[in-house]
Protein backbone atom coordinates (compact mmCIF):
# COMPACT_ATOMS: atom_id res chain seq x y z
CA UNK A 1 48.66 -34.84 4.03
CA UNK A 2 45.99 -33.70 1.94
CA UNK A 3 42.93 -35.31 3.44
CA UNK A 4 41.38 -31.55 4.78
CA UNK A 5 38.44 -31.42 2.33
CA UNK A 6 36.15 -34.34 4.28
CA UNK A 7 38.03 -34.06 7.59
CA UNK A 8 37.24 -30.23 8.04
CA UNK A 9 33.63 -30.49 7.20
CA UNK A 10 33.07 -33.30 9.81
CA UNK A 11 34.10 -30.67 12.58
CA UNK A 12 31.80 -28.42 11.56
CA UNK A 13 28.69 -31.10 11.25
CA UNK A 14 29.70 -33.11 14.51
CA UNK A 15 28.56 -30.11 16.64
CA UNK A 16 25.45 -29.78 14.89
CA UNK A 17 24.47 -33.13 14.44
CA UNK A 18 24.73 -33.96 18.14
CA UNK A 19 22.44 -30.87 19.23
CA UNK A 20 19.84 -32.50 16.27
CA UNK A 21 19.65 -36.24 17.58
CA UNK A 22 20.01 -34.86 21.36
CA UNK A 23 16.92 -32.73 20.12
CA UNK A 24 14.64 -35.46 18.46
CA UNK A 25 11.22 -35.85 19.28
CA UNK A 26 9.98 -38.88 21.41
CA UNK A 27 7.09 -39.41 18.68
CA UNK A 28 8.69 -38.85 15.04
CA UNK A 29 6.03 -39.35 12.69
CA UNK A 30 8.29 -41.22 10.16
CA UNK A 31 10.66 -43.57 12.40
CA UNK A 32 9.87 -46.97 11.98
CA UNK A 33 9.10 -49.00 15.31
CA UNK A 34 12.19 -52.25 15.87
CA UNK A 35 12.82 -54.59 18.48
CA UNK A 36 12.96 -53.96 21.76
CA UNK A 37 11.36 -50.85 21.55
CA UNK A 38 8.55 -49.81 23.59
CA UNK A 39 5.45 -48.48 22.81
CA UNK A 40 2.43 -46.96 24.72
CA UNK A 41 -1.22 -47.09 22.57
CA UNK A 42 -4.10 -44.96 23.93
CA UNK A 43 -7.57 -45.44 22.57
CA UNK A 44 -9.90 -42.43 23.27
CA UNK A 45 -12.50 -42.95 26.14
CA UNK A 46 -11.43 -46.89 25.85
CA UNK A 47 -8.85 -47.17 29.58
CA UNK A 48 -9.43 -50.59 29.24
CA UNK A 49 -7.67 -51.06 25.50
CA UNK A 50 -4.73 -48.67 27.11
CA UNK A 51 -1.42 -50.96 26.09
CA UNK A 52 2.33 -50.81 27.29
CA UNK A 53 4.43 -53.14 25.32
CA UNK A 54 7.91 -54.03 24.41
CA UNK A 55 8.52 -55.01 20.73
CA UNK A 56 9.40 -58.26 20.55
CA UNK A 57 12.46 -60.26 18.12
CA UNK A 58 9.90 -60.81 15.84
CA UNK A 59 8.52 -57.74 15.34
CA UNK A 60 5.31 -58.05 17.21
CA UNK A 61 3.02 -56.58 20.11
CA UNK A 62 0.01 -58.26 22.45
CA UNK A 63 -2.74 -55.81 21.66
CA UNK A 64 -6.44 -56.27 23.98
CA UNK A 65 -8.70 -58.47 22.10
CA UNK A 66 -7.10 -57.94 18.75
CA UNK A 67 -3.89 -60.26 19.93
CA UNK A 68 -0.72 -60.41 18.45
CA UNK A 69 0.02 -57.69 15.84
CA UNK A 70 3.62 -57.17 13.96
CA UNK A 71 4.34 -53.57 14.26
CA UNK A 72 8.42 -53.35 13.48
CA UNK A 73 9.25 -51.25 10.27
CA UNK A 74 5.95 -49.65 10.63
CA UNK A 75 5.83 -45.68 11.91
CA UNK A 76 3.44 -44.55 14.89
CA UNK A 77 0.89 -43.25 12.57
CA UNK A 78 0.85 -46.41 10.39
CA UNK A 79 0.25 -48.12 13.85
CA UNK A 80 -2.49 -46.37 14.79
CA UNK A 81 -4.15 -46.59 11.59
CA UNK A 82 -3.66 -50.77 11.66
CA UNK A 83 -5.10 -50.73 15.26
CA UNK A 84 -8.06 -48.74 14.87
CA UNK A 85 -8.96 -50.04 11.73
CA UNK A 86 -9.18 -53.83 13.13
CA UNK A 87 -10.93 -52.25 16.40
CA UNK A 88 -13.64 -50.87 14.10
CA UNK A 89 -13.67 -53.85 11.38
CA UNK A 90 -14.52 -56.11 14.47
CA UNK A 91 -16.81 -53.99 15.67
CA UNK A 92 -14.91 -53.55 19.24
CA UNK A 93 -15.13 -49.68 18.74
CA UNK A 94 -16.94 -47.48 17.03
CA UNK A 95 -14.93 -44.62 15.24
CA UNK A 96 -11.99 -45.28 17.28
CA UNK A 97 -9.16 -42.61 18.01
CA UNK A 98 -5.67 -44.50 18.47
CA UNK A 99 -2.52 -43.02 19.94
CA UNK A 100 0.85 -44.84 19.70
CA UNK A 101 3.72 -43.50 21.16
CA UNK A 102 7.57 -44.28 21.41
CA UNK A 103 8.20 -44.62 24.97
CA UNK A 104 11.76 -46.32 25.01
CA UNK A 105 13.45 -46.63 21.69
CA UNK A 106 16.04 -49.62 21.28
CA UNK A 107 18.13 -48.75 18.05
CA UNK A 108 21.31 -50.05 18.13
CA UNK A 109 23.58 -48.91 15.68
CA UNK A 110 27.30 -50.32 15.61
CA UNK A 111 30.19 -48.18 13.53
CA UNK A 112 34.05 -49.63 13.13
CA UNK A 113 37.03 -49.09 11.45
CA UNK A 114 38.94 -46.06 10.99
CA UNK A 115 36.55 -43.21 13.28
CA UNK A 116 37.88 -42.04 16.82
CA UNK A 117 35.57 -43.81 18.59
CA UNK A 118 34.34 -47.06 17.63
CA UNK A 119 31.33 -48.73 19.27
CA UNK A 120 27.62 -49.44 19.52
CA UNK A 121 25.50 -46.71 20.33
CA UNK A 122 21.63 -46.21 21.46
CA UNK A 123 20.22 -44.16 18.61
CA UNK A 124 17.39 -41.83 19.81
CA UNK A 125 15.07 -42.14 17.26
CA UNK A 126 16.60 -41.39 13.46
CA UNK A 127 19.87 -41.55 12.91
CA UNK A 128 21.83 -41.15 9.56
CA UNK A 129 25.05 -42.26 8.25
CA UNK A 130 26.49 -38.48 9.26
CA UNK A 131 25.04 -38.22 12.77
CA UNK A 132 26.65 -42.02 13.61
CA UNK A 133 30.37 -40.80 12.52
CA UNK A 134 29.49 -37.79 14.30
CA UNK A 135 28.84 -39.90 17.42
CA UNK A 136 31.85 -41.50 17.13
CA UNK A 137 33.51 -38.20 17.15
CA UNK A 138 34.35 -38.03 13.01
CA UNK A 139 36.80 -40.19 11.27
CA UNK A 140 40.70 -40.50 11.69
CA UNK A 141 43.29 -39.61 9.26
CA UNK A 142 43.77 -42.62 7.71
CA UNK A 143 39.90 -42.94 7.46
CA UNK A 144 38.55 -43.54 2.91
CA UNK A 145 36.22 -41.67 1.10
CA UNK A 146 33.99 -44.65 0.38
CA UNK A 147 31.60 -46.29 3.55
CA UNK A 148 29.70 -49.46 4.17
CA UNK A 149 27.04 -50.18 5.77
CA UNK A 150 26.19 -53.90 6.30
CA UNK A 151 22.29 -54.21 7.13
CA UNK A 152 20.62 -57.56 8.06
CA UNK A 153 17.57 -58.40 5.79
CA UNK A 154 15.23 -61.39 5.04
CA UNK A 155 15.87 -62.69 1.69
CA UNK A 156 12.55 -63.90 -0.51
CA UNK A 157 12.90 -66.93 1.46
CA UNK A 158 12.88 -65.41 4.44
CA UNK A 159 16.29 -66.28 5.57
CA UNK A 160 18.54 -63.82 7.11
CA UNK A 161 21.04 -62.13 4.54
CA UNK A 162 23.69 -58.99 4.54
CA UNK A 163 23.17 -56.48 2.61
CA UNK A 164 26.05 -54.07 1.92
CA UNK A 165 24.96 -50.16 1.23
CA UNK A 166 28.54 -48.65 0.01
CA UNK A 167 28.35 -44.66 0.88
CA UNK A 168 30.34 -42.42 -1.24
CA UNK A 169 31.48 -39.97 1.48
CA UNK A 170 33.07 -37.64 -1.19
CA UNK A 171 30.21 -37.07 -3.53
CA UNK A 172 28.15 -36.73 -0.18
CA UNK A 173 30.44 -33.70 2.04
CA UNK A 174 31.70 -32.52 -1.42
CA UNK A 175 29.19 -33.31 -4.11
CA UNK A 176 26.37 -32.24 -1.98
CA UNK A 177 24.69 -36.05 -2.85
CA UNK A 178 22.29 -35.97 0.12
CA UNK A 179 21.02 -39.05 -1.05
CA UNK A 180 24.07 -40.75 0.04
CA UNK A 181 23.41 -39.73 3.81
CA UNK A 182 21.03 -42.72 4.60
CA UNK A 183 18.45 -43.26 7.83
CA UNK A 184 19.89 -45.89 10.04
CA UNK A 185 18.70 -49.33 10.87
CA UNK A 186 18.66 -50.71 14.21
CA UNK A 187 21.37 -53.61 14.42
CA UNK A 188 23.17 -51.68 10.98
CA UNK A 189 26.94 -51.98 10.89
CA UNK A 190 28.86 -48.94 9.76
CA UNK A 191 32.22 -49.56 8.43
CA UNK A 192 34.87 -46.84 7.65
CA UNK A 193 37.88 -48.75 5.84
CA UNK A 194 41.29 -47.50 6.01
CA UNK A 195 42.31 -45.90 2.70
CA UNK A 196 46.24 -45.14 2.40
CA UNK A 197 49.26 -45.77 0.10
CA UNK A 198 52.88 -45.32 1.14
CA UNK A 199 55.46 -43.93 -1.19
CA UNK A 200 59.57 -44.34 -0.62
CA UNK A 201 62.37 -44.06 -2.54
CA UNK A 202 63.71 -40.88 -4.10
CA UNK A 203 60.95 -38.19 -2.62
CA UNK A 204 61.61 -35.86 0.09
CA UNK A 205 58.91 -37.09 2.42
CA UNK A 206 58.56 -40.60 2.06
CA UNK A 207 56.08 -42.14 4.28
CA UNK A 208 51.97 -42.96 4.33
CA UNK A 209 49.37 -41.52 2.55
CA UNK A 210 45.90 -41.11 2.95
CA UNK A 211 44.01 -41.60 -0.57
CA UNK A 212 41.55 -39.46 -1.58
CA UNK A 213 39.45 -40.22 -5.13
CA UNK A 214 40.95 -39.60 -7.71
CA UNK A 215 44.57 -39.46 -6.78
CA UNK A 216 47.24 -39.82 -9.40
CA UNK A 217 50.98 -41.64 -9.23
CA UNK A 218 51.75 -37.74 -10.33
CA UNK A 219 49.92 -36.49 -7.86
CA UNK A 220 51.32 -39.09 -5.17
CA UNK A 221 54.72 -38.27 -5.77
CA UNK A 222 53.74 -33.83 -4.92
CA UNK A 223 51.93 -35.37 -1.57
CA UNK A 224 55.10 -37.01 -0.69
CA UNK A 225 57.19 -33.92 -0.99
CA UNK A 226 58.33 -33.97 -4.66
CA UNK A 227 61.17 -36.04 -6.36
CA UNK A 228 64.35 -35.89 -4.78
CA UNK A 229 67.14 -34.79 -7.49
CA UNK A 230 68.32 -38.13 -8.25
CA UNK A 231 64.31 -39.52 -8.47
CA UNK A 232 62.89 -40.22 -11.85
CA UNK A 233 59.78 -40.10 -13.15
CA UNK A 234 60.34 -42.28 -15.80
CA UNK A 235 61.62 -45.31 -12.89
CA UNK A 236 58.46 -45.96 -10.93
CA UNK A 237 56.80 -48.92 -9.31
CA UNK A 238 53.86 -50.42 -7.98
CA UNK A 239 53.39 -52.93 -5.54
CA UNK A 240 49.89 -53.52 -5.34
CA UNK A 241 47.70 -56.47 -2.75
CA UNK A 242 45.11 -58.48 -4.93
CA UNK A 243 43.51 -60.27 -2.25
CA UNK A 244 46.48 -62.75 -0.28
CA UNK A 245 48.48 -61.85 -3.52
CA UNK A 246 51.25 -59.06 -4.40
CA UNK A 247 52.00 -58.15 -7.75
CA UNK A 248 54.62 -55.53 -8.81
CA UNK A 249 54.44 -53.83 -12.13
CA UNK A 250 56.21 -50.24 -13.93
CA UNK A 251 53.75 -46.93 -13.67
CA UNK A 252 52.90 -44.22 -14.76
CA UNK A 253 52.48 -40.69 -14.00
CA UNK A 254 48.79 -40.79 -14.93
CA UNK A 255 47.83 -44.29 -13.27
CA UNK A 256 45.66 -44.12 -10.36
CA UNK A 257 46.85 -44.99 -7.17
CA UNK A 258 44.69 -47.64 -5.58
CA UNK A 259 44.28 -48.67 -1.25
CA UNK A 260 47.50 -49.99 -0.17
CA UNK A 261 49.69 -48.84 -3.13
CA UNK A 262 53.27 -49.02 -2.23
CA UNK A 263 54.74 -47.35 -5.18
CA UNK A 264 58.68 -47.00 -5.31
CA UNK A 265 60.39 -44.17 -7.33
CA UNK A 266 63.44 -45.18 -8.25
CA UNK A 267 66.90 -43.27 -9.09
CA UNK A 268 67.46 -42.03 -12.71
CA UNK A 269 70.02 -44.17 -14.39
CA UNK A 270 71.47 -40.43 -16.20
């Protein structure tokens, strides 16, 4: 089957992504604090003001006379900044030097579908779409070109929504579209869909498929072997799913084959 062109690359990155996130730093200037985690906060020459505190649900921390303060989807540095700026507004200290650190992050990242191993995994630190299929050991044969990612977010109401995030896997191993290799959310879904077709009838190696972009009936018919001598090109059909619905129709050489394609080639009638 001709699904080489992602798979191979993901052998190659899988090493190298898990020396990277086994490398990260405990205090990444740009990874934004979540629940759970657990932060340490120093203030120079101030013991007292020293603070070791789990994030809670909502996103918040007990600080020493400045109370609660939210600190998820904020970095260290912003931290520190927030901190020291209310320590000095209320005059508690003068020119004071905060220090927040990461001592126990709690990312939780959760990938399914078609990788060889599916699960939730402790992210240390930043984690993108690449290094969490690389976690779960790359994706399977029968794995598509096109990723979700299904992220919880507040809505302008501030109830709880999913977002979907669709990652085009081709454009990114392929294309070189680095911008489709996103950071990671804690609680983020990853979701690698199946993407085959099956072709039968009058080819020499009738059987599943795995569909890349861009793949033609034409091109269908060479992954399966080639016509058969009594196959025509002229006789072929298309089962295709539309939701709970199937639908059969007469294609062409040219049409695109589509997820779950069953297309038939039939015998000439010369």
């Amino acid at each position: 089957m001709a699904h080489k062109g992602v798979l191979s690359k993901f052998k190659i990155y899988i090493s190298a992504a898990l020396i990277i996130i086994s490398a990260l730093p405990v205090h990444a200037g740009d990874y934004l604090i979540g629940s759970q985690d657990v932060l340490k906060i120093t203030v120079f020459d101030n013991p007292d003001l020293t603070t070791e505190a789990r994030v809670s649900g909502e996103g918040k921390i007990t600080f020493p006379l400045l109370g609660e303060i939210v600190v998820k989807n904020l970095t260290a540095r912003q931290i520190e900044k927030s901190i020291g700026e209310k320590l000095a507004t209320k005059g508690i200290v003068k020119d004071p030097q905060v220090t927040a650190f990461v001592q126990q992050y709690n990312r939780k990242v959760t990938i399914i579908g078609e990788v060889m191993k599916p699960g939730q995994y402790e992210i240390p630190g930043r984690a993108t779409v690449l290094d969490m299929i690389s976690l779960a050991l790359g994706m399977n044969q029968n794995a598509g070109y096109r990723v979700t990612v299904f992220r919880k977010e507040p809505d302008a109401d501030g109830r709880e929504t999913t977002k979907k995030i669709s990652i085009d896997m081709d454009g990114l191993l392929n294309g070189g579209n680095l911008a489709q290799n996103i950071e990671l959310q804690d609680q983020d879904v990853v979701y690698v869909p199946k993407a085959i077709f099956y072709v039968y009838g009058e080819v020499n190696k009738p059987g599943s498929y795995r569909l890349e972009k861009g793949v033609t009936v034409k091109r269908a018919i060479a992954m399966a072997g080639g016509l058969t001598a009594k196959g025509s090109q002229r006789r072929i059909e298309i089962t295709r799913k539309d939701g709970d619905k199937e639908s059969s129709a007469s294609a062409h050489v040219d049409d695109l084959v589509r997820i779950d394609d069953v297309i038939k080639i039939k015998e000439s009638i010369f």
